[in-house]
Protein backbone atom coordinates (compact mmCIF):
# COMPACT_ATOMS: atom_id res chain seq x y z
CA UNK A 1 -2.21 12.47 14.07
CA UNK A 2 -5.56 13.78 15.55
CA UNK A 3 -8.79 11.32 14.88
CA UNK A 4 -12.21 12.59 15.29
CA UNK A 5 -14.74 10.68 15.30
CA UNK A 6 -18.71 11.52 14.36
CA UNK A 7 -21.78 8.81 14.59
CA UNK A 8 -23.96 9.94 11.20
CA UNK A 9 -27.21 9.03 9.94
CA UNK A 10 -30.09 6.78 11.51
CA UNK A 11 -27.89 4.09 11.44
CA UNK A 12 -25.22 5.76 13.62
CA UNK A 13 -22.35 4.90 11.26
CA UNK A 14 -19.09 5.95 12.85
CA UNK A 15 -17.43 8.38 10.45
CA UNK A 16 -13.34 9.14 11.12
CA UNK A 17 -11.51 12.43 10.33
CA UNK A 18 -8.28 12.02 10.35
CA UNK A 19 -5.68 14.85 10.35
CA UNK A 20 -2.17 15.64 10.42
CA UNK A 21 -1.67 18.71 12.51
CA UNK A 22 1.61 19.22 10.97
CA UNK A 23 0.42 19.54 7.02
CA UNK A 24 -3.40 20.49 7.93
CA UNK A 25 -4.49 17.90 5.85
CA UNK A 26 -6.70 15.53 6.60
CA UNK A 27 -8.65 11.97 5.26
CA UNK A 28 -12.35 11.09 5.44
CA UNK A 29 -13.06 7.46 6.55
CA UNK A 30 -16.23 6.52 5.82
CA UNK A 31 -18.49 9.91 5.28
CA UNK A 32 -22.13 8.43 5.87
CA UNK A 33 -25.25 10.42 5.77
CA UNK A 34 -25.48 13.42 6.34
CA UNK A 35 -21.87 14.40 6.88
CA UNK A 36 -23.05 18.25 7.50
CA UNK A 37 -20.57 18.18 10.83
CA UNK A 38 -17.77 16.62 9.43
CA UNK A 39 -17.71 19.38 6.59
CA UNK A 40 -18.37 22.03 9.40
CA UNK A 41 -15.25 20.79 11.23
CA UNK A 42 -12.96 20.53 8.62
CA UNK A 43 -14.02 24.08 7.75
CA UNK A 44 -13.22 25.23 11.43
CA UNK A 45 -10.08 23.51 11.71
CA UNK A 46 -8.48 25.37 8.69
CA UNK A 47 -8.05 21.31 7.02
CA UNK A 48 -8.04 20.27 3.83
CA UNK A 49 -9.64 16.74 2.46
CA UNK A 50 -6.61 14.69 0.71
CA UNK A 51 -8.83 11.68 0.12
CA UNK A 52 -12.03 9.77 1.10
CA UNK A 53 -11.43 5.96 2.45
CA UNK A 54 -14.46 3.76 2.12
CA UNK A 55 -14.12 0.31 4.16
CA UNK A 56 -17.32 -1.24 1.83
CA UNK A 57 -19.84 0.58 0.28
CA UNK A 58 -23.38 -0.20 1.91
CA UNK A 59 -25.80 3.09 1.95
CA UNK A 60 -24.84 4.00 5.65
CA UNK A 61 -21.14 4.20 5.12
CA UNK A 62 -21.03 6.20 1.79
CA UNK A 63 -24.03 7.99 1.80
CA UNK A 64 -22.25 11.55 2.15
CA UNK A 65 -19.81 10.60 -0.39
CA UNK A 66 -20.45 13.16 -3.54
CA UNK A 67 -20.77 15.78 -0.27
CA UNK A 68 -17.15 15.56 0.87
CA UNK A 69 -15.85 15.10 -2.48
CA UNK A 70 -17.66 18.07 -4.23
CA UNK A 71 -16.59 20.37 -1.01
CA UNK A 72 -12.60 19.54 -1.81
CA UNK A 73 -12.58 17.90 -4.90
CA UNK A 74 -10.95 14.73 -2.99
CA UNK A 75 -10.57 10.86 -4.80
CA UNK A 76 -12.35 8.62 -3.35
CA UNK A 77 -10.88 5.23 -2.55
CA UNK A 78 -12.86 1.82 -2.63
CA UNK A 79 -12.26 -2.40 -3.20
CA UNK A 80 -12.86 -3.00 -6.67
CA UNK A 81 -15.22 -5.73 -5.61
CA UNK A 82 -18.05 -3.01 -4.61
CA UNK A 83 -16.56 -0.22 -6.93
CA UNK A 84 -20.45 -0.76 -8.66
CA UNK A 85 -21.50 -0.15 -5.53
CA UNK A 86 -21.22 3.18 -5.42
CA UNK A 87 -23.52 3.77 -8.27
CA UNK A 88 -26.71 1.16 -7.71
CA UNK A 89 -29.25 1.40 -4.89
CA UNK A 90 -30.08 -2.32 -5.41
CA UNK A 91 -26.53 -3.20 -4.32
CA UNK A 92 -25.98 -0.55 -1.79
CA UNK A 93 -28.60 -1.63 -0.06
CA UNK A 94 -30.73 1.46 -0.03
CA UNK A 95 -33.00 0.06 -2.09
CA UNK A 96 -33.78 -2.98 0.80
CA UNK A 97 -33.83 0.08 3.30
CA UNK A 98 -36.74 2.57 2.15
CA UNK A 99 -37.86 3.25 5.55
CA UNK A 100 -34.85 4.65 6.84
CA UNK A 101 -33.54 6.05 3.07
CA UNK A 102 -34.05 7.10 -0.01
CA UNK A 103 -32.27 5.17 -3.13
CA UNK A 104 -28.77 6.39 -2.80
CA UNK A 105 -25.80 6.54 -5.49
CA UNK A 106 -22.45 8.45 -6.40
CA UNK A 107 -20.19 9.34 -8.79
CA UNK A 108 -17.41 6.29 -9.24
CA UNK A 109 -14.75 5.89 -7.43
CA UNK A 110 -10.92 7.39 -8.81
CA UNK A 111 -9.05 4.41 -7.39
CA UNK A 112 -9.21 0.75 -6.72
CA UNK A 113 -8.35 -0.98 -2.77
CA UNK A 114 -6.40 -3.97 -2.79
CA UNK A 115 -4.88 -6.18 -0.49
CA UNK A 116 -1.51 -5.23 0.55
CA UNK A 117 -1.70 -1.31 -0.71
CA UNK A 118 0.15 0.97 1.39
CA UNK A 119 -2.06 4.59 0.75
CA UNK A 120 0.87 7.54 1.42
CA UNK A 121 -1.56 10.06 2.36
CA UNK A 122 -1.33 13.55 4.98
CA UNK A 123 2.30 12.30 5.99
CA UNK A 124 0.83 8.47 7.22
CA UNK A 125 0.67 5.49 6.03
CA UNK A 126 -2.26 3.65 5.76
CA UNK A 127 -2.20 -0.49 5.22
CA UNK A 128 -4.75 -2.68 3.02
CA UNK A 129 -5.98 -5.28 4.44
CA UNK A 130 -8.78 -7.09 2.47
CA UNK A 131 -11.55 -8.53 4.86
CA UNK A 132 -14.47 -9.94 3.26
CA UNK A 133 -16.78 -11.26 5.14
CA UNK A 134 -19.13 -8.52 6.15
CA UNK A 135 -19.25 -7.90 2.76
CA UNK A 136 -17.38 -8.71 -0.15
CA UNK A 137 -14.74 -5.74 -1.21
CA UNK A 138 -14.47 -5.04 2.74
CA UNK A 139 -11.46 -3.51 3.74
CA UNK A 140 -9.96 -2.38 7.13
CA UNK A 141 -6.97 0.50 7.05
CA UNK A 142 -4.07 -0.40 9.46
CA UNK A 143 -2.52 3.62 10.44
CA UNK A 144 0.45 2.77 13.22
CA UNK A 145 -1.28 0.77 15.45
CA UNK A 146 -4.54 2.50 14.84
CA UNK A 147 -7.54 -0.21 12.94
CA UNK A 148 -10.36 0.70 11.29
CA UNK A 149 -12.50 -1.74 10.73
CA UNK A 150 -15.59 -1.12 9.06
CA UNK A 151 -18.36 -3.55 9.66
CA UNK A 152 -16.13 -6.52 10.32
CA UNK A 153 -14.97 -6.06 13.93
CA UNK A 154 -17.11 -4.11 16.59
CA UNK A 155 -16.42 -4.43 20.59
CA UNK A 156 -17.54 -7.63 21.70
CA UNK A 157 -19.31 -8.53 18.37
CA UNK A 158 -18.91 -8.86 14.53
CA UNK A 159 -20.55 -7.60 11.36
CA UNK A 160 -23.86 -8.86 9.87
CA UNK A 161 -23.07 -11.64 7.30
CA UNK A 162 -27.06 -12.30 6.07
CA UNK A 163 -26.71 -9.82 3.95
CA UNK A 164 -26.17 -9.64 -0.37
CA UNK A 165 -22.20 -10.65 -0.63
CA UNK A 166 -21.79 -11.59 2.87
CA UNK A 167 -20.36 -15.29 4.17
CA UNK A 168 -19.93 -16.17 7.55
CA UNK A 169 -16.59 -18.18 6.88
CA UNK A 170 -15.01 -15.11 5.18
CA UNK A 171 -15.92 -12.78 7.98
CA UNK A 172 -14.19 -15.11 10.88
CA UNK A 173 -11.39 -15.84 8.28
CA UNK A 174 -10.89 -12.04 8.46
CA UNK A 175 -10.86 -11.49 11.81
CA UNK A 176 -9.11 -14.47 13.33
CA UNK A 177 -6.48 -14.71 10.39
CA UNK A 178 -5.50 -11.27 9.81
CA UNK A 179 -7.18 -8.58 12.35
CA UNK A 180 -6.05 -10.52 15.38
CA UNK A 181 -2.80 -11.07 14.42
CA UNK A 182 -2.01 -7.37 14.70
CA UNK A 183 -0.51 -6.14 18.54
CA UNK A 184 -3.04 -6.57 21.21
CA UNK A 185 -2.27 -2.68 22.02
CA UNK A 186 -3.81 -2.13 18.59
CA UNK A 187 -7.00 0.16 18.68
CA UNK A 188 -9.71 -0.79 16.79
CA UNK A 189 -12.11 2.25 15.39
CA UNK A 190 -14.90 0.03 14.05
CA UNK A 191 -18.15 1.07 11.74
CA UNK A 192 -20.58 1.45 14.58
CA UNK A 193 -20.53 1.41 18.16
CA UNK A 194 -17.51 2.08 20.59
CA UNK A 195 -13.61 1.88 20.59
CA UNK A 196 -11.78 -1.47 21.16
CA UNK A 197 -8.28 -3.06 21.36
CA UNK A 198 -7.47 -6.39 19.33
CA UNK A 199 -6.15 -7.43 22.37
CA UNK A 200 -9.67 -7.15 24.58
CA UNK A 201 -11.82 -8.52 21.47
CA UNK A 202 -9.43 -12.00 21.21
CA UNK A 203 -10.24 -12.60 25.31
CA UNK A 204 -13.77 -11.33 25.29
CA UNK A 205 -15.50 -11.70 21.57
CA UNK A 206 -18.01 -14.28 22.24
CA UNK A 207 -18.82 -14.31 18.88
CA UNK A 208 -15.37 -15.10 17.54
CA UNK A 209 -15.01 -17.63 20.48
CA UNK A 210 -17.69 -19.68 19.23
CA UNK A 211 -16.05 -20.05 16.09
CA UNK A 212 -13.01 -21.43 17.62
């Protein structure tokens, strides 16, 4: 499994390529704006996109969306609970955000998240794991002992809660009753920002500290 990893839009939303360099196939976590370099480097790796996994569906995380999907004609994979999402600006938030977007909206999605899923995709298995919090459909996609995380878990911090859907109580729920009972080795790619480990995050998260 190779994982590439590319920061997109003016919000710097972490997008994830991952391929399988045995099927060239490959899966597009989160394809924010402006995904013209993900496309670019599927195209020179000689992969194809299987799928698109979205961990929630604000603008910044699913604003290149209908791009990836038109391209390879790939489902796209979301929580039922922001499945709407996908198609309003108001609930996006890209209406709330007209200085740094216009009002953004896709096609729907072809299939529905849930807790406990196991996605068979490019030879891997991806886990479910429902985390609301952040958001309410948030999800975060457990690959072998590799996280992603969305907006819930970031390196020494946590996702917004203030926002539409959000709830502080949820969001620590998440983390402190299912993210950090995965292996401490386990290496968390999270929405924005850098690389982590479950392991550093429960001895130096001041956030989720507090909440202990």
């Amino acid at each position: 499994m190779k994982i590439d990893m590319f920061s997109l839009g003016p919000l710097q939303t972490n997008c994830y390529l991952i391929s399988s360099e045995a099927t060239r196939d490959a899966v597009v976590i989160d394809p924010g704006m402006k995904p013209d370099r993900v496309l670019a480097k599927v195209k020179e790796q000689g992969l194809k996109v299987e799928a698109i996994l979205l961990t929630h569906a604000h603008f910044d995380h699913m604003g290149g969306v209908d791009e990836v999907r038109k391209a390879w004609g790939c489902p796209v994979y979301i929580h039922d609970l922001e499945a709407e999402w996908l198609t309003d600006p108001r609930k996006n938030g890209s209406m709330r955000w007209s200085e740094v977007t216009s009002p953004l909206s896709t096609e729907p999605a072809e299939y529905a998240l849930d807790e406990g899923q196991v996605l068979k995709l490019i030879g891997l298995e991806f886990r479910v794991y429902h985390t609301p919090g952040h958001s309410p459909g948030s999800v975060s996609f457990l690959c072998g002992e590799h996280l992603f995380s969305g907006d819930v878990l970031f390196r020494q911090s946590v996702g917004r809660s203030d926002l539409p859907g959000g709830n502080e109580r949820d969001l620590f729920d998440s983390i402190r009753g299912k993210l950090y009972t995965f292996s401490p080795e386990t290496r968390v790619y999270p929405g924005h920002g850098p690389q982590t480990t479950i392991g550093y995050e429960m001895l130096h998260n001041p956030y989720v500290a507090q909440q202990r």
